[in-house]
N, C-alpha and C. Protein backbone atom coordinates (compact mmCIF):
# COMPACT_ATOMS: atom_id res chain seq x y z
N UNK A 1 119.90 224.27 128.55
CA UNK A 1 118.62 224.90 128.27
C UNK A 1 118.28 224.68 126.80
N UNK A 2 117.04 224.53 126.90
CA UNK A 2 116.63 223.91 125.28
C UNK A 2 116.72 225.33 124.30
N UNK A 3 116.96 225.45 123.14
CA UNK A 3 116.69 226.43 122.37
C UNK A 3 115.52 226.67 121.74
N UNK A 4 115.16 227.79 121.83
CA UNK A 4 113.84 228.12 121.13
C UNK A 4 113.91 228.60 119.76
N UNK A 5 112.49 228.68 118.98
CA UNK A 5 112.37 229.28 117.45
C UNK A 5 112.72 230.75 117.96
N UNK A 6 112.31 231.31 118.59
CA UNK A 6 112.21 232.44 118.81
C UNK A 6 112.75 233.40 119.77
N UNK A 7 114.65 233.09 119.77
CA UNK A 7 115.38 233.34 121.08
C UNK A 7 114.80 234.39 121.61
N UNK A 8 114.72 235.54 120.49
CA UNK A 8 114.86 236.70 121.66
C UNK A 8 113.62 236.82 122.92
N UNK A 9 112.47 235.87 122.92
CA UNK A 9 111.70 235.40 123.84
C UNK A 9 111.75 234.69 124.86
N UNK A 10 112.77 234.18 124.66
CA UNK A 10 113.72 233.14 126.03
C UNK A 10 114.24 233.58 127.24
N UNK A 11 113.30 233.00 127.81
CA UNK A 11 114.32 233.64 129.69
C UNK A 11 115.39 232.70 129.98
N UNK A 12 116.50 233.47 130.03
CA UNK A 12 117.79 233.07 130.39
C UNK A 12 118.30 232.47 131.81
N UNK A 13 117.84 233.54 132.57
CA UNK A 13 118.13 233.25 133.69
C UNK A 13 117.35 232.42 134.70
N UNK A 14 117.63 231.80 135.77
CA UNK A 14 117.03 230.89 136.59
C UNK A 14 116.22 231.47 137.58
N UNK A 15 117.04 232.44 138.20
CA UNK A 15 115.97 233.37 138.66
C UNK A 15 114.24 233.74 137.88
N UNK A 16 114.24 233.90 137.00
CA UNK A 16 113.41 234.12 136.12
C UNK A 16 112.39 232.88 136.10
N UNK A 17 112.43 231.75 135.68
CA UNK A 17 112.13 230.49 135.62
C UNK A 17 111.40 230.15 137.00
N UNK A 18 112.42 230.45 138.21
CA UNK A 18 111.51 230.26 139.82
C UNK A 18 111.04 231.13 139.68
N UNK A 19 110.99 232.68 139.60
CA UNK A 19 109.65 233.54 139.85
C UNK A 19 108.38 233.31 139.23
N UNK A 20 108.48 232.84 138.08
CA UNK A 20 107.03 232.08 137.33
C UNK A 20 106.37 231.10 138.22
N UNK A 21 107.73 230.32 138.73
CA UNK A 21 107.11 228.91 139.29
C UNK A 21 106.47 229.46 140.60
N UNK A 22 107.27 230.36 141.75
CA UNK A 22 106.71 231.14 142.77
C UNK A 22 105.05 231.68 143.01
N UNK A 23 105.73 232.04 141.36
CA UNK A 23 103.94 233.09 141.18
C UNK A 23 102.87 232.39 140.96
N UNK A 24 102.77 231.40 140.13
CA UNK A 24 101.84 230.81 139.10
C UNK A 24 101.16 230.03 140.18
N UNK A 25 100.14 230.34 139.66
CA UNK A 25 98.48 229.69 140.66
C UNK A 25 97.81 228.64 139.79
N UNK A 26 98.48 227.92 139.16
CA UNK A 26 97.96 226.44 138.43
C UNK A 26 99.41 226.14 137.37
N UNK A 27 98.97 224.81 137.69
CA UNK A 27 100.25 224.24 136.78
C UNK A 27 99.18 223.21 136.51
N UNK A 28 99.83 223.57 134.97
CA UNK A 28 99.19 221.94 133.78
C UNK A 28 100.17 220.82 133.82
N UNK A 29 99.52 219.66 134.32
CA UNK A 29 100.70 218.57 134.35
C UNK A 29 100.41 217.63 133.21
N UNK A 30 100.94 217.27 132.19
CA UNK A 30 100.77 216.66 131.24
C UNK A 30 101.17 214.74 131.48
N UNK A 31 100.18 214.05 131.29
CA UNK A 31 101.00 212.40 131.37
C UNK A 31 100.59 211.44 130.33
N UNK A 32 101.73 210.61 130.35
CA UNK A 32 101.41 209.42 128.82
C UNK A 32 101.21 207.78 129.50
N UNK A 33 100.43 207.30 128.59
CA UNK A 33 99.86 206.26 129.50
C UNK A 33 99.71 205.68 127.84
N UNK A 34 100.64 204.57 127.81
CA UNK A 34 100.81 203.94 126.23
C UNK A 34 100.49 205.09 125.35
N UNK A 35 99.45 204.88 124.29
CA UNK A 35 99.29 206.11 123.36
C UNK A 35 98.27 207.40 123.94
N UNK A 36 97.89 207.48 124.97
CA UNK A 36 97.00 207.85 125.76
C UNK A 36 97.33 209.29 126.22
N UNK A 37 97.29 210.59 126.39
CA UNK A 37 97.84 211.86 126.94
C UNK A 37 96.48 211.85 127.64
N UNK A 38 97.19 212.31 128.73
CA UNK A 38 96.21 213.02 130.14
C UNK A 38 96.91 214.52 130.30
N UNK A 39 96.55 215.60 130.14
CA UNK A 39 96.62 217.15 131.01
C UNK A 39 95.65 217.70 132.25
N UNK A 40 96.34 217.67 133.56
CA UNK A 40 95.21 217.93 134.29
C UNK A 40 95.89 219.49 135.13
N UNK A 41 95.00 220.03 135.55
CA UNK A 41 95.48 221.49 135.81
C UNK A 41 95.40 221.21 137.10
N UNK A 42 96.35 222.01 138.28
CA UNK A 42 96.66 221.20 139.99
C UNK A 42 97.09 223.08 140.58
N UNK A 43 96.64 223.04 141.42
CA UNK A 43 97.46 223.88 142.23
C UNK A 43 98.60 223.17 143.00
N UNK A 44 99.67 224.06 143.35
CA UNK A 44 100.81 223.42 143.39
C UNK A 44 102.16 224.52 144.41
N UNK A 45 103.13 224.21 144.23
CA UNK A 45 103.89 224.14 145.71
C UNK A 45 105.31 224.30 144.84
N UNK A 46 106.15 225.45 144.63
CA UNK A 46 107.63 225.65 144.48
C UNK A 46 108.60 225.30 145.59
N UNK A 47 108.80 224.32 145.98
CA UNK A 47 109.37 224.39 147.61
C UNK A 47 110.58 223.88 147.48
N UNK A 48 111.48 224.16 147.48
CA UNK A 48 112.88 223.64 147.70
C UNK A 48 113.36 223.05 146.33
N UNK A 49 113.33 223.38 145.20
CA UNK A 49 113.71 223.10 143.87
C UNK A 49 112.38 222.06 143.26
N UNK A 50 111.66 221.66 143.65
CA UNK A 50 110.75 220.85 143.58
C UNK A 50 108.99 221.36 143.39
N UNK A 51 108.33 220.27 142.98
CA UNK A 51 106.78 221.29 142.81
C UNK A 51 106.61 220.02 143.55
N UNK A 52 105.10 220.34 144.80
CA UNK A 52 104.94 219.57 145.24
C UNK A 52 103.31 220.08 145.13
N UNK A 53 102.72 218.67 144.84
CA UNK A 53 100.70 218.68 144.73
C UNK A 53 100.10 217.23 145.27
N UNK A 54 99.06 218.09 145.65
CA UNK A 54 98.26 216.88 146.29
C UNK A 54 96.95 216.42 145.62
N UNK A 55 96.42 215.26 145.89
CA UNK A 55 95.47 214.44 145.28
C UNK A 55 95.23 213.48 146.27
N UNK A 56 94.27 212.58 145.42
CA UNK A 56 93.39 211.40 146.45
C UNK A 56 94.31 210.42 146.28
N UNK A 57 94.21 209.45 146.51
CA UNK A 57 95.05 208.30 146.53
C UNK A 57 94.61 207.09 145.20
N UNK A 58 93.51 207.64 144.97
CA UNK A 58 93.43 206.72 143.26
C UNK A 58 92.86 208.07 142.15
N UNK A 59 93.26 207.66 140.81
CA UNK A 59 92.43 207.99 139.99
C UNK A 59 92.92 208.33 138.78
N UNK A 60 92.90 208.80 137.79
CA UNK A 60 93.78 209.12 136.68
C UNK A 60 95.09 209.25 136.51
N UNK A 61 95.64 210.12 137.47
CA UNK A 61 96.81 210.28 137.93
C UNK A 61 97.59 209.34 138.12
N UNK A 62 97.38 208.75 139.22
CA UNK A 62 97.88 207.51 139.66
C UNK A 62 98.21 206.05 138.38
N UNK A 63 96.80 206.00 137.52
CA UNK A 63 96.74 205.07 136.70
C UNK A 63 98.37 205.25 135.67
N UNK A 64 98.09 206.81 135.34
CA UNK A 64 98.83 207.03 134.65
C UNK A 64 100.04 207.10 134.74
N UNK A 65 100.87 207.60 135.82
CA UNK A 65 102.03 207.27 136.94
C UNK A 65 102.49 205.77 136.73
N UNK A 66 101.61 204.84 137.30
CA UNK A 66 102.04 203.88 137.60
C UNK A 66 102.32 203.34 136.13
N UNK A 67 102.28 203.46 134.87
CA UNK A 67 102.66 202.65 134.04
C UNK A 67 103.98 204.22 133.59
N UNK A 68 103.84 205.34 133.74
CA UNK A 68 105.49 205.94 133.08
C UNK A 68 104.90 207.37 134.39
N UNK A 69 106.05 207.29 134.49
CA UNK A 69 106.14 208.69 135.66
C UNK A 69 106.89 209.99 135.23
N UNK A 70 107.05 209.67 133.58
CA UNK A 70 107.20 210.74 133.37
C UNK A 70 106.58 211.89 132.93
N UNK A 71 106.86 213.04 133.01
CA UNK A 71 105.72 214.69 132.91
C UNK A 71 106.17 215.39 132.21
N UNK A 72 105.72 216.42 131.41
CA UNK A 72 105.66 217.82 131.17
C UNK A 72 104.82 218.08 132.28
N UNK A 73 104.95 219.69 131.98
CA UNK A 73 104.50 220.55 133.14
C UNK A 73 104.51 221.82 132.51
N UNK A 74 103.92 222.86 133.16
CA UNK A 74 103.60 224.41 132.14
C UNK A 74 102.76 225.15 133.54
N UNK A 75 103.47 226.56 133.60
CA UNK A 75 103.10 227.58 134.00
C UNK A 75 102.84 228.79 133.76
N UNK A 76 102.20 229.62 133.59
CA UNK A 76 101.83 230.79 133.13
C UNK A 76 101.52 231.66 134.05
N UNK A 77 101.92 233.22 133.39
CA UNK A 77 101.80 234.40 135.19
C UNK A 77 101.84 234.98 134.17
N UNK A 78 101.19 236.51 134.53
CA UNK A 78 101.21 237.85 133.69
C UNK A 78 100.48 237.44 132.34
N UNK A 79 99.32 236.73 131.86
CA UNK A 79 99.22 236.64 130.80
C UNK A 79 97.92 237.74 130.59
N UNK A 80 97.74 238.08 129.42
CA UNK A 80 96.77 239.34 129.09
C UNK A 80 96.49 239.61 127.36
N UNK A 81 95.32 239.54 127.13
CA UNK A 81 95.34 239.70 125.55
C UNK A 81 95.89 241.02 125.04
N UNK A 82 96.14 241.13 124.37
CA UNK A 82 96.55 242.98 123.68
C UNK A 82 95.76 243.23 122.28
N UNK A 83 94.98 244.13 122.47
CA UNK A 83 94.13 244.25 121.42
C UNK A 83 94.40 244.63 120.91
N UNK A 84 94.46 244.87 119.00
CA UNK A 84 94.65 245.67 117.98
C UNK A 84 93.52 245.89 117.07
N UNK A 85 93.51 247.26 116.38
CA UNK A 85 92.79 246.98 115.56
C UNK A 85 91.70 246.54 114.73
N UNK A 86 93.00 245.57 114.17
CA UNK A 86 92.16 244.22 113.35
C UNK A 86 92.51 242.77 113.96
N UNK A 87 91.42 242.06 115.03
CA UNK A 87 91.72 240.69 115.20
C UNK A 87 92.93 240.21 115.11
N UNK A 88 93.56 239.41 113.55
CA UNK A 88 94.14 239.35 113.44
C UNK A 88 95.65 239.67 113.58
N UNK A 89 95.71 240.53 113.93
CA UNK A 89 96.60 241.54 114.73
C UNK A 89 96.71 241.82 116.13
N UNK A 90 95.54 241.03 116.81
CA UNK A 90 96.02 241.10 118.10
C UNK A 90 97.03 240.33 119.10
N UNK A 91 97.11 240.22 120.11
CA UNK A 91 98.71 239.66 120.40
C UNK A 91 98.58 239.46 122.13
N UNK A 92 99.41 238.53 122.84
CA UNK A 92 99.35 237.98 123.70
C UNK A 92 100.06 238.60 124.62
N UNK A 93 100.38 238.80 126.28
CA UNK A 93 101.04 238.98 126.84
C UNK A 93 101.21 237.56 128.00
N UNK A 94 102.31 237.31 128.18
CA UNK A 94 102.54 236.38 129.51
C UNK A 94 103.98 236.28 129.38
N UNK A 95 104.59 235.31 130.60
CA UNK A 95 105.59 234.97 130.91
C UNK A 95 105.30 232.94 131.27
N UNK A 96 105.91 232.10 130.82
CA UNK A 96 105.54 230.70 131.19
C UNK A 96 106.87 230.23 131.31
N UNK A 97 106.41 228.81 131.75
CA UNK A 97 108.09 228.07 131.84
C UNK A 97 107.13 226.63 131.55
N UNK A 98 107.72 226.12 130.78
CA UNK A 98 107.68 224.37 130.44
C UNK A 98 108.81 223.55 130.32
N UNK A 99 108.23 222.13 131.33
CA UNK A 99 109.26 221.43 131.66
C UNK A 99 108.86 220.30 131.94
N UNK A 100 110.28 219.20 132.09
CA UNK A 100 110.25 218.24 132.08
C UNK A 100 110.41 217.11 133.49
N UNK A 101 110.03 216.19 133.88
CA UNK A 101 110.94 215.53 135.40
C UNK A 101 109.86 214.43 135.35
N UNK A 102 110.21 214.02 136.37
CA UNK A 102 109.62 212.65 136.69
C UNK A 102 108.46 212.99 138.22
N UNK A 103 107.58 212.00 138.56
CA UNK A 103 106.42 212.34 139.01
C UNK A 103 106.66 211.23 139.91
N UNK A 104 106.52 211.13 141.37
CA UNK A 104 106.54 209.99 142.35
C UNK A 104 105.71 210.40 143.64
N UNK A 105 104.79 209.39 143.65
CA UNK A 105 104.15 209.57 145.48
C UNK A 105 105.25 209.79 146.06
N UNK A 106 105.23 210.85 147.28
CA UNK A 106 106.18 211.26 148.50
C UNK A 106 105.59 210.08 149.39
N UNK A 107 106.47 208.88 149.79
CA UNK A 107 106.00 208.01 151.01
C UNK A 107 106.99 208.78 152.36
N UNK A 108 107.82 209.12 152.36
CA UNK A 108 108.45 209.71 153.52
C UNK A 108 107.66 210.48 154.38
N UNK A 109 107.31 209.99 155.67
CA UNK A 109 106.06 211.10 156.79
C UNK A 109 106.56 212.61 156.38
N UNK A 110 107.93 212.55 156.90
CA UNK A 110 108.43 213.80 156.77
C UNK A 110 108.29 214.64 155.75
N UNK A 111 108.41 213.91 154.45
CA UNK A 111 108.57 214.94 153.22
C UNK A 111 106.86 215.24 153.02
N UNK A 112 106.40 214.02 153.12
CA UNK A 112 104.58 214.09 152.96
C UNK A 112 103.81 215.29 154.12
N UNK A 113 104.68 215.85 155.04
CA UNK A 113 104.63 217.08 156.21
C UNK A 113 105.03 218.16 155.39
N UNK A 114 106.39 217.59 155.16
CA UNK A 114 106.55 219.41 154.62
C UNK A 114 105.97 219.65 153.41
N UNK A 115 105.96 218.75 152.73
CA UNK A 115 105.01 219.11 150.81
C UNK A 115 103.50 220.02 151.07
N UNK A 116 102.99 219.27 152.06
CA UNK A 116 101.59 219.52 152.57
C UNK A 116 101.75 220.94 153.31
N UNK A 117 102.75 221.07 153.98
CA UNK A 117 102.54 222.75 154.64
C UNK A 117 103.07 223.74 153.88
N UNK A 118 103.85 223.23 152.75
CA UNK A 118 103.90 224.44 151.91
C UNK A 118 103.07 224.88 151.36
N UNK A 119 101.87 223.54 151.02
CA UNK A 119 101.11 224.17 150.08
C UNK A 119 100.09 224.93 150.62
N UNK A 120 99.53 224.23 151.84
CA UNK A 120 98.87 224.95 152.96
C UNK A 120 99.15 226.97 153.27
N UNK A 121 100.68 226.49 153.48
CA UNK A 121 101.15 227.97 153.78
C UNK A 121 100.76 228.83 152.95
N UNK A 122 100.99 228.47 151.28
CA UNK A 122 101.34 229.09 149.90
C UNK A 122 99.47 229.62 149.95
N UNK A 123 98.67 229.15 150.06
CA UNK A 123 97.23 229.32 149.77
C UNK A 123 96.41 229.72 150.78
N UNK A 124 96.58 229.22 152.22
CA UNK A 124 96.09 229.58 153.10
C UNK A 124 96.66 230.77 154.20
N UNK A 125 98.07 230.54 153.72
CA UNK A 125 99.11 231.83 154.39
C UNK A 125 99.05 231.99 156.03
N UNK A 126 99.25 232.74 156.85
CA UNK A 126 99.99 232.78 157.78
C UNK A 126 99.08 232.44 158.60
N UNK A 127 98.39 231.86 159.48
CA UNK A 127 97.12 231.17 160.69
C UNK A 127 96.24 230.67 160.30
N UNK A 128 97.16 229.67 159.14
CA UNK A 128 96.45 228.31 158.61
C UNK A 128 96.15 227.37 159.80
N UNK A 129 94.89 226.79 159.87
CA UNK A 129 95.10 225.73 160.60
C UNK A 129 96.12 224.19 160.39
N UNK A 130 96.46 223.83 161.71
CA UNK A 130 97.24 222.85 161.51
C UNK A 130 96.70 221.65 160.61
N UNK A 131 97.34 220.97 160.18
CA UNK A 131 97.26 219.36 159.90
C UNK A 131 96.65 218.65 159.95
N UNK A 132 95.84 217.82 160.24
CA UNK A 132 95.16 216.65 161.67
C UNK A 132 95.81 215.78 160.94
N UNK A 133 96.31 214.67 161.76
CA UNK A 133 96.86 213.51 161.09
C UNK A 133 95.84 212.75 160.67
N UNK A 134 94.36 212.82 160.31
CA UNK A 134 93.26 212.74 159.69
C UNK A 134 93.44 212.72 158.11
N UNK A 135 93.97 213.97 158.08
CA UNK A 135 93.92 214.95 156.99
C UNK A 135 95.14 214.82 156.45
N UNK A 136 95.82 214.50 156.81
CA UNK A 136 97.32 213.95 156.48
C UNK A 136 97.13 212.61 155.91
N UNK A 137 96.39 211.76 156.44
CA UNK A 137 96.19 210.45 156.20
C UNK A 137 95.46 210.08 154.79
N UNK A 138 94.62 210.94 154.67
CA UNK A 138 93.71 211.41 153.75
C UNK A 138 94.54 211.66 152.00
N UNK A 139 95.81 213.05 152.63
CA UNK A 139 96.39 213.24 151.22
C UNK A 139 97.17 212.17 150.96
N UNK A 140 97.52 212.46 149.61
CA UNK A 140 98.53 211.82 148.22
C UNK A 140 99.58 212.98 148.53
N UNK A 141 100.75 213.30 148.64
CA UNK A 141 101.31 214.20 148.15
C UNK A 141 102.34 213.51 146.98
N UNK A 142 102.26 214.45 145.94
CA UNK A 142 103.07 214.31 144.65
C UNK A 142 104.25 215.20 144.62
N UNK A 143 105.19 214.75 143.98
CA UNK A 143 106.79 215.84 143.67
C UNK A 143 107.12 215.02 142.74
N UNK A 144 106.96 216.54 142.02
CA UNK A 144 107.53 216.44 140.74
C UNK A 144 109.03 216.58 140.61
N UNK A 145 110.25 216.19 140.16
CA UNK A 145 111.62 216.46 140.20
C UNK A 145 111.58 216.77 138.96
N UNK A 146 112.17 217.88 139.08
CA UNK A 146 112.34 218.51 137.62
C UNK A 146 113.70 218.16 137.02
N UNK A 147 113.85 217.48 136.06
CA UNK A 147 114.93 217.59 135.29
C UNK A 147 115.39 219.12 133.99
N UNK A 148 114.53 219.26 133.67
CA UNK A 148 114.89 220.62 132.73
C UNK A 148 113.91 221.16 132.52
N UNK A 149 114.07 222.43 131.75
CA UNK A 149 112.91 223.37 132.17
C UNK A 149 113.63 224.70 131.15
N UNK A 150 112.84 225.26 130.36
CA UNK A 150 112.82 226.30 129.49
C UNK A 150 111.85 227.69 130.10
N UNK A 151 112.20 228.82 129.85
CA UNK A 151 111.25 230.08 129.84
C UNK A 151 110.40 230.55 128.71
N UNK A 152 109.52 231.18 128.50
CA UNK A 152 109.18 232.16 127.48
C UNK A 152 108.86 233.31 127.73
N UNK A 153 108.39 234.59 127.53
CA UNK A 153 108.13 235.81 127.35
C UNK A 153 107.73 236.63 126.55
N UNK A 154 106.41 237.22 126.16
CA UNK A 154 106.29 237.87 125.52
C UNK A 154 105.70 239.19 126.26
N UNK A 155 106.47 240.22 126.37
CA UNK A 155 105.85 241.42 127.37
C UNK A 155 105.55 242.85 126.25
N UNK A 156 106.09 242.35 124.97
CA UNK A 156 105.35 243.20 124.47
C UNK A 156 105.31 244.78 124.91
């Protein structure tokens, strides 16, 4: 785990790290494309150690992928301003996790099934409609493999 300026803000535990990822209703995916940075914000899918998101089959993403597949990534849950005072003095509340892994189209039917019904499940929840292999045909699914990954906290 990477060290921070500011340990005593550091989530330790892993538990901790998946409940952000669980919770969080947008993830910023960051990509480098020669000197070039792309950040695009995705709803997204904690499913089995993995984030899994979907997209079209061309477009920024992709461009950017195909020359380095590698990512940052950033989540945020519980965040809230805290007012003081004086401006200057006011102060932040959240919990985030930023991290690192590599970014690859899912070609496997299977994995491109289950990526897609988690995310389905995760947003649309329990008497989602099915699939159509239309609509299947249609998505990109993306998974991200995370190689490492830090917490923060400020609860203030």
């Amino acid at each position: 785990m990477i060290q921070m300026r500011k340990p005593q803000k550091q989530l330790q535990q892993p538990a901790e790290l998946e409940d952000i990822l669980q919770r969080g209703e947008v993830l910023r995916l960051a990509l480098c494309r020669e000197d070039q940075p792309y950040l695009v914000p995705l709803n997204y899918v904690y499913h089995a150690g993995r984030i899994y998101m979907h997209t079209g089959h061309e477009g920024y993403k992709h461009w950017f992928l195909a020359a380095n597949p590698r990512a940052c990534f950033e989540v945020t849950v519980d965040a809230a301003a805290v007012p003081a005072p004086l401006p200057c003095k006011w102060d932040y509340r959240y919990r985030s996790v930023i991290g690192f892994g590599r970014v690859s189209v899912v070609q496997e039917e299977a994995e491109r099934q289950e990526g897609l019904a988690a995310l389905v499940g995760r947003f649309a929840g329990p008497g989602a409609p099915e699939m159509t292999a239309e609509a299947l045909a249609r998505a990109c699914v993306l998974r991200l493999d995370i190689e490492s990954m830090t917490g923060k906290a400020n609860c203030i």
